[in-house]
PDB file of N, CA and C in Angstrom:
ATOM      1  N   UNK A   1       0.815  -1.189   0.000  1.00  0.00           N
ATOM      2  CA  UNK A   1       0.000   0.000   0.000  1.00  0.00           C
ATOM      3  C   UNK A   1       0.862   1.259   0.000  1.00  0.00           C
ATOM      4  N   UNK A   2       1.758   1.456   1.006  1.00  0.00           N
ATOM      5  CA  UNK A   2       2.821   2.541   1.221  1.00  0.00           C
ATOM      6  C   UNK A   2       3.698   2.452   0.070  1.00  0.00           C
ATOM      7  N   UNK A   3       4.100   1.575  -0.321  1.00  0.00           N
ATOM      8  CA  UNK A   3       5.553   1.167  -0.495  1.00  0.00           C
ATOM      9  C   UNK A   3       5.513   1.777  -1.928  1.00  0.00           C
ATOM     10  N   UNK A   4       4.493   2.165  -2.888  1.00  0.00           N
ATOM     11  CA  UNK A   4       5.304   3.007  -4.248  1.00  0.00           C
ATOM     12  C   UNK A   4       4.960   4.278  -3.818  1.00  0.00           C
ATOM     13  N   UNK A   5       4.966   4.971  -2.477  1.00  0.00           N
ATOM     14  CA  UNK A   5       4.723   6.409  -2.478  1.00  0.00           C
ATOM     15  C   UNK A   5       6.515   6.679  -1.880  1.00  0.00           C
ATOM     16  N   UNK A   6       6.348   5.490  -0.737  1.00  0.00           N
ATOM     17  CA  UNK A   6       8.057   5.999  -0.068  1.00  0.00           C
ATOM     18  C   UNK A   6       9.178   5.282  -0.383  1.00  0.00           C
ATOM     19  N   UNK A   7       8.902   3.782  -0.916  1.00  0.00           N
ATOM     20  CA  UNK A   7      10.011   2.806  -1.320  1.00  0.00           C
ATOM     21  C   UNK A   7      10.047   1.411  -0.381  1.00  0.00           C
ATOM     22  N   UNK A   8      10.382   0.693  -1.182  1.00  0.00           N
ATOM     23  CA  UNK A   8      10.829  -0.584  -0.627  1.00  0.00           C
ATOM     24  C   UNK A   8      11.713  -0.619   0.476  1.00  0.00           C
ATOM     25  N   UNK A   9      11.227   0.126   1.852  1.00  0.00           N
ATOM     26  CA  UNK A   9      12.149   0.426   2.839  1.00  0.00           C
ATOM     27  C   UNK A   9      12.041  -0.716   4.232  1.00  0.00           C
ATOM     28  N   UNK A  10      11.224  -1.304   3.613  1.00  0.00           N
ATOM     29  CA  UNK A  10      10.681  -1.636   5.136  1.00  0.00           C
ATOM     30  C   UNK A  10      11.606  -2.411   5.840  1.00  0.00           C
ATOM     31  N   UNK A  11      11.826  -2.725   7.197  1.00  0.00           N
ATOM     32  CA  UNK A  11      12.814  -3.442   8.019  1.00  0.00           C
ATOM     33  C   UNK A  11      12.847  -4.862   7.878  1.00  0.00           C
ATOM     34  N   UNK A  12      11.258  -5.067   7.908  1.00  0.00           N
ATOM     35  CA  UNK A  12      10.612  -6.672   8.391  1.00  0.00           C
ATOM     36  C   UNK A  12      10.381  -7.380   6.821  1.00  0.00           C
ATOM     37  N   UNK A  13       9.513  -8.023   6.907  1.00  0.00           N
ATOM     38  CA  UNK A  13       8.843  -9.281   5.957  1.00  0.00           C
ATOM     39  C   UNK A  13       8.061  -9.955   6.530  1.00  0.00           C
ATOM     40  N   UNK A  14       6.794  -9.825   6.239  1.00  0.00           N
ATOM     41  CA  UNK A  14       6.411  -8.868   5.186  1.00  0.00           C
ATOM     42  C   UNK A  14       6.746  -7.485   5.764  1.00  0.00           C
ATOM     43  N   UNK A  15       6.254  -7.124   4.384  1.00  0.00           N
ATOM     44  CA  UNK A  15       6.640  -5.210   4.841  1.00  0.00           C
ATOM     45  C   UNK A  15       5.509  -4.827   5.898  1.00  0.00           C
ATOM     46  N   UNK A  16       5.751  -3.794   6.231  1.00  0.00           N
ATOM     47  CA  UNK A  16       4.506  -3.543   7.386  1.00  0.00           C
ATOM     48  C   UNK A  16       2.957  -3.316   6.853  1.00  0.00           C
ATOM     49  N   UNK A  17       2.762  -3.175   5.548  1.00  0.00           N
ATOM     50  CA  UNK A  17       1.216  -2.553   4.759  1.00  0.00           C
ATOM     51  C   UNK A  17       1.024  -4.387   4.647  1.00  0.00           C
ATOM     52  N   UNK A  18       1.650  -5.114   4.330  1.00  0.00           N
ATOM     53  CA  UNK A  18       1.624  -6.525   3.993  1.00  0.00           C
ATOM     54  C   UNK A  18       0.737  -7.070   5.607  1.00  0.00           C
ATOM     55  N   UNK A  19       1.582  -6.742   6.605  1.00  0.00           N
ATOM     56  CA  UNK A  19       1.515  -7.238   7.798  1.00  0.00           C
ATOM     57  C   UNK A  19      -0.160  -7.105   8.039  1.00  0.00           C
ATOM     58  N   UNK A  20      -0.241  -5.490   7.552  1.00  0.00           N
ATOM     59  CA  UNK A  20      -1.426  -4.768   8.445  1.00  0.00           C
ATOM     60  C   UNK A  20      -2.474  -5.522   7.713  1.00  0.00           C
ATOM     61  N   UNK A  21      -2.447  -5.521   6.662  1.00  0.00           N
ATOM     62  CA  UNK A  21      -3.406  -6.552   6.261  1.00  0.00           C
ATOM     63  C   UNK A  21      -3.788  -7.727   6.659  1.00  0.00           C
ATOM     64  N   UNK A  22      -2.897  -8.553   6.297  1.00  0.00           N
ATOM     65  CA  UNK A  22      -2.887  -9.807   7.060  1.00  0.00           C
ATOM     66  C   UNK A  22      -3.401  -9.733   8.548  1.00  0.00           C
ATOM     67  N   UNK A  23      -3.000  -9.315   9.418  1.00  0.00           N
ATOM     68  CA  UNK A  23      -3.133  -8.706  10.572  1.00  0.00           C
ATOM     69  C   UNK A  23      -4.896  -8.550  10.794  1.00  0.00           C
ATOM     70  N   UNK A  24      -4.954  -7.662   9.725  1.00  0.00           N
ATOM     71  CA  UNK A  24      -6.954  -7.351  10.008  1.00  0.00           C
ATOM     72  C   UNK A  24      -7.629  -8.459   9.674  1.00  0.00           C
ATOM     73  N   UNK A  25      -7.125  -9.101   8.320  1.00  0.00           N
ATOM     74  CA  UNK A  25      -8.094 -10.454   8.034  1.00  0.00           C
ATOM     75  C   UNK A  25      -8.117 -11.397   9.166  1.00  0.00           C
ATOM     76  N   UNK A  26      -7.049 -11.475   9.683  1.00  0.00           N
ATOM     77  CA  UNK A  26      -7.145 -12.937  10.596  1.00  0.00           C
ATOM     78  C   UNK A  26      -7.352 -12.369  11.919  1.00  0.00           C
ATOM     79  N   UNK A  27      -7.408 -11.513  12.276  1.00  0.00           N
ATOM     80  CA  UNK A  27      -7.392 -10.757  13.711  1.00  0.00           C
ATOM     81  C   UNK A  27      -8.714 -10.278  13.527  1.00  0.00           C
ATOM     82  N   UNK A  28      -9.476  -9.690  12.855  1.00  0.00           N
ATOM     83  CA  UNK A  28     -10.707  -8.384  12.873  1.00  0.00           C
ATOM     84  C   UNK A  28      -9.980  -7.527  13.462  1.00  0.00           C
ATOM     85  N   UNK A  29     -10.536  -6.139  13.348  1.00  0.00           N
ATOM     86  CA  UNK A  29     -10.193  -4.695  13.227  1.00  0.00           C
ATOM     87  C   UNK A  29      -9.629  -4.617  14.310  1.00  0.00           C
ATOM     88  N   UNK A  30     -10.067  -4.425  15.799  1.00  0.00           N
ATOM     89  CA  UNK A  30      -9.320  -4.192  16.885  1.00  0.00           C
ATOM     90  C   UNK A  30      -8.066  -5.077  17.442  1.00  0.00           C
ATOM     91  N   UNK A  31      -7.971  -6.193  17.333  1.00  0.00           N
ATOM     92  CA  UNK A  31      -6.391  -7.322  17.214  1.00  0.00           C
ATOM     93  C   UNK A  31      -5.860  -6.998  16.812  1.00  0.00           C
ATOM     94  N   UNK A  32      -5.991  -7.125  14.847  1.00  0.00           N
ATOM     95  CA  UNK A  32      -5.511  -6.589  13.924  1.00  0.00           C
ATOM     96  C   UNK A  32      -4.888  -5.421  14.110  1.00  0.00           C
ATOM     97  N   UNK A  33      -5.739  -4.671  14.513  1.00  0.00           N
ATOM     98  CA  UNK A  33      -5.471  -3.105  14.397  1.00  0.00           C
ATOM     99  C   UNK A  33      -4.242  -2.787  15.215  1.00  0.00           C
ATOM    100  N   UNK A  34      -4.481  -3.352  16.207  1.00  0.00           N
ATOM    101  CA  UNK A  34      -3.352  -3.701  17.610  1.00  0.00           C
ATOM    102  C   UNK A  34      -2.350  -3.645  17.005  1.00  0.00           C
ATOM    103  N   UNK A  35      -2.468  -4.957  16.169  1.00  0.00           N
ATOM    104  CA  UNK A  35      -1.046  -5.334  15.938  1.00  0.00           C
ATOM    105  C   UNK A  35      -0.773  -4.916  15.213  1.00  0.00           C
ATOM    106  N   UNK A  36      -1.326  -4.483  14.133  1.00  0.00           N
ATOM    107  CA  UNK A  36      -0.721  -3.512  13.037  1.00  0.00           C
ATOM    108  C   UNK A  36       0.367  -1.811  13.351  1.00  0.00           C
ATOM    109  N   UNK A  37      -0.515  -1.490  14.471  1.00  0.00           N
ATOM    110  CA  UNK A  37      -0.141  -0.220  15.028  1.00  0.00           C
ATOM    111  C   UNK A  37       1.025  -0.460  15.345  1.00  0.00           C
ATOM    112  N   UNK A  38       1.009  -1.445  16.692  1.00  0.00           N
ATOM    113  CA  UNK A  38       2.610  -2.053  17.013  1.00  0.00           C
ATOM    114  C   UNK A  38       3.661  -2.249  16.179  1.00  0.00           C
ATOM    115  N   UNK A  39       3.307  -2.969  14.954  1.00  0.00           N
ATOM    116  CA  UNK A  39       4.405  -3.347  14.054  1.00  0.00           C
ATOM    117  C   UNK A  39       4.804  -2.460  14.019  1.00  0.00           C
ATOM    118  N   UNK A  40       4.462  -1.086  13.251  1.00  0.00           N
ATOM    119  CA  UNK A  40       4.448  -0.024  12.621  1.00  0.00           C
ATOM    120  C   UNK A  40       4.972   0.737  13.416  1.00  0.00           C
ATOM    121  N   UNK A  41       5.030   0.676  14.829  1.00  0.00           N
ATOM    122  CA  UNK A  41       6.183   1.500  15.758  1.00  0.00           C
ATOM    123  C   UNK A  41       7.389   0.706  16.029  1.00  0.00           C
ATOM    124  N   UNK A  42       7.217  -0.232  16.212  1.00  0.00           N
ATOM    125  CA  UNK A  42       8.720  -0.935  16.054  1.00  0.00           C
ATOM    126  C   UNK A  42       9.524  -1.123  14.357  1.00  0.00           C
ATOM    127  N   UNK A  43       8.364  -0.191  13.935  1.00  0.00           N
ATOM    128  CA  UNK A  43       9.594  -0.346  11.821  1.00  0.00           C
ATOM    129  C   UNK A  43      10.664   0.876  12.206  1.00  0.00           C
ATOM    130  N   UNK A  44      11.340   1.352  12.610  1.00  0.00           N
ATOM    131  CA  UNK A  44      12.199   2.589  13.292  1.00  0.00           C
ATOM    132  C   UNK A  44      13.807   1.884  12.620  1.00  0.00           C
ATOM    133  N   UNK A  45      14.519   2.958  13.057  1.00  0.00           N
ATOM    134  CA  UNK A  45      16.106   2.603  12.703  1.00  0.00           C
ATOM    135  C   UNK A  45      16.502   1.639  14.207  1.00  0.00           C
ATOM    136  N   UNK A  46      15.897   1.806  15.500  1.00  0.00           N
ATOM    137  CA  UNK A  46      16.348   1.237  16.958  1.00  0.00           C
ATOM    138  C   UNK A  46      15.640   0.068  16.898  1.00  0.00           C
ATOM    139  N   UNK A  47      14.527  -0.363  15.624  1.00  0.00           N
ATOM    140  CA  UNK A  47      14.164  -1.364  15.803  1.00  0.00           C
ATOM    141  C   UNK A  47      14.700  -2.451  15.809  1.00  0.00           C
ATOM    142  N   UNK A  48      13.369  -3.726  15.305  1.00  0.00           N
ATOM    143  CA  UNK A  48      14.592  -4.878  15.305  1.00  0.00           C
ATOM    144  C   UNK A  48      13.948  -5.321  13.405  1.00  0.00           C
ATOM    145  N   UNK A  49      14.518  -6.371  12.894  1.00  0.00           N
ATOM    146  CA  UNK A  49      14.378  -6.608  11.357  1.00  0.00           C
ATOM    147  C   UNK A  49      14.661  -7.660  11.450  1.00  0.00           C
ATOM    148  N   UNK A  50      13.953  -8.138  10.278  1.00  0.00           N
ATOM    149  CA  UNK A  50      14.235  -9.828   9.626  1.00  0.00           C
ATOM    150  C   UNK A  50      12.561 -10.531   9.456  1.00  0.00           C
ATOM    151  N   UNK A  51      12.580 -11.665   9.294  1.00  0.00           N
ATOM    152  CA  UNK A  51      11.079 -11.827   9.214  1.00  0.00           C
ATOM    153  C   UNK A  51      10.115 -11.531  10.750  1.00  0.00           C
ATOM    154  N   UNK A  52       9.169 -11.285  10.657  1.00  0.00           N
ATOM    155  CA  UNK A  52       8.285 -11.051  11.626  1.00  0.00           C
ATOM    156  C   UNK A  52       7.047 -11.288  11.134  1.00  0.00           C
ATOM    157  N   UNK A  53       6.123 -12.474  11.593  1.00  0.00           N
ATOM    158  CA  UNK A  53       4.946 -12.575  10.707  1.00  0.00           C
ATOM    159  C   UNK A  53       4.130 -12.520  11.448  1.00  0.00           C
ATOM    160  N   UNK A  54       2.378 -12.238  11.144  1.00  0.00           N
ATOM    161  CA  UNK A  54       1.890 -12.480  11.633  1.00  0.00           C
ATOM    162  C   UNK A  54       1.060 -13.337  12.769  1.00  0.00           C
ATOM    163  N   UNK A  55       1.091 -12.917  13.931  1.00  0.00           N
ATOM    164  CA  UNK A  55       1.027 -14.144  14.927  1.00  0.00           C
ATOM    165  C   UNK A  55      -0.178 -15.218  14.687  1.00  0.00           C
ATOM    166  N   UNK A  56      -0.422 -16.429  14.603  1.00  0.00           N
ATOM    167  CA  UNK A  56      -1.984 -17.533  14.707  1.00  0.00           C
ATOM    168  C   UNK A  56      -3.463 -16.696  15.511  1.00  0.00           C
ATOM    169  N   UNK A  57      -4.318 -16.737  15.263  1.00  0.00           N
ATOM    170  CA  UNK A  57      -5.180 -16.941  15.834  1.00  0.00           C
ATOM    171  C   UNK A  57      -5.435 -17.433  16.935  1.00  0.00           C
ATOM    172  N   UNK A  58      -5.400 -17.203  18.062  1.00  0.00           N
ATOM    173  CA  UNK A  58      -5.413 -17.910  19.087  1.00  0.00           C
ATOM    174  C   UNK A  58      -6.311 -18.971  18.927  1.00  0.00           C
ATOM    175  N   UNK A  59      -6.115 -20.772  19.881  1.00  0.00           N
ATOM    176  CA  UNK A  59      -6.917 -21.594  19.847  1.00  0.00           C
ATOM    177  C   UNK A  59      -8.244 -21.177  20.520  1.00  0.00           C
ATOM    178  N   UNK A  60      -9.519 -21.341  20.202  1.00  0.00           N
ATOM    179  CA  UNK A  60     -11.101 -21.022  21.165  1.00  0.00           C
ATOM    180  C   UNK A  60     -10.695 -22.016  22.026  1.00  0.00           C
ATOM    181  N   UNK A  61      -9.824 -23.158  21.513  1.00  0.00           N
ATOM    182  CA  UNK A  61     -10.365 -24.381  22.688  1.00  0.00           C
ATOM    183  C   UNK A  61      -9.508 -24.511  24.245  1.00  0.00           C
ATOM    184  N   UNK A  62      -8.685 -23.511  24.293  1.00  0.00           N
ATOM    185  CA  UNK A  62      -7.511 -23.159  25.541  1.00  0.00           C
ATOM    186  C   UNK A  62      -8.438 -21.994  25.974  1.00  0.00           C
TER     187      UNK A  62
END
């Protein structure tokens, strides 16, 4: 989504617009959203990089 306005910069993998997506489908809006936000403050130069994917769904049955 970002990435042809500022560049192929991102730290992680997926990139963070990749993440946030992913993130909302399998999470719904407020999880998702969570975690999207989070990613997106840890994409920084003090961050950390390399793959970071989206976390599972938690089990209903635990």
């Amino acid at each position: 989504m970002l990435s042809p306005w500022i560049g192929f910069n991102c730290r992680y993998q997926p990139t963070c617009s990749a993440y946030a997506l992913e993130a909302l489908e399998t999470h719904g809006a407020l999880r998702g959203g969570a975690l999207a936000f989070w990613r997106i403050l840890r994409c920084n130069p003090w961050g950390g990089c390399g793959y970071d994917p989206v976390p599972p769904k938690p089990d209903p049955k635990r």
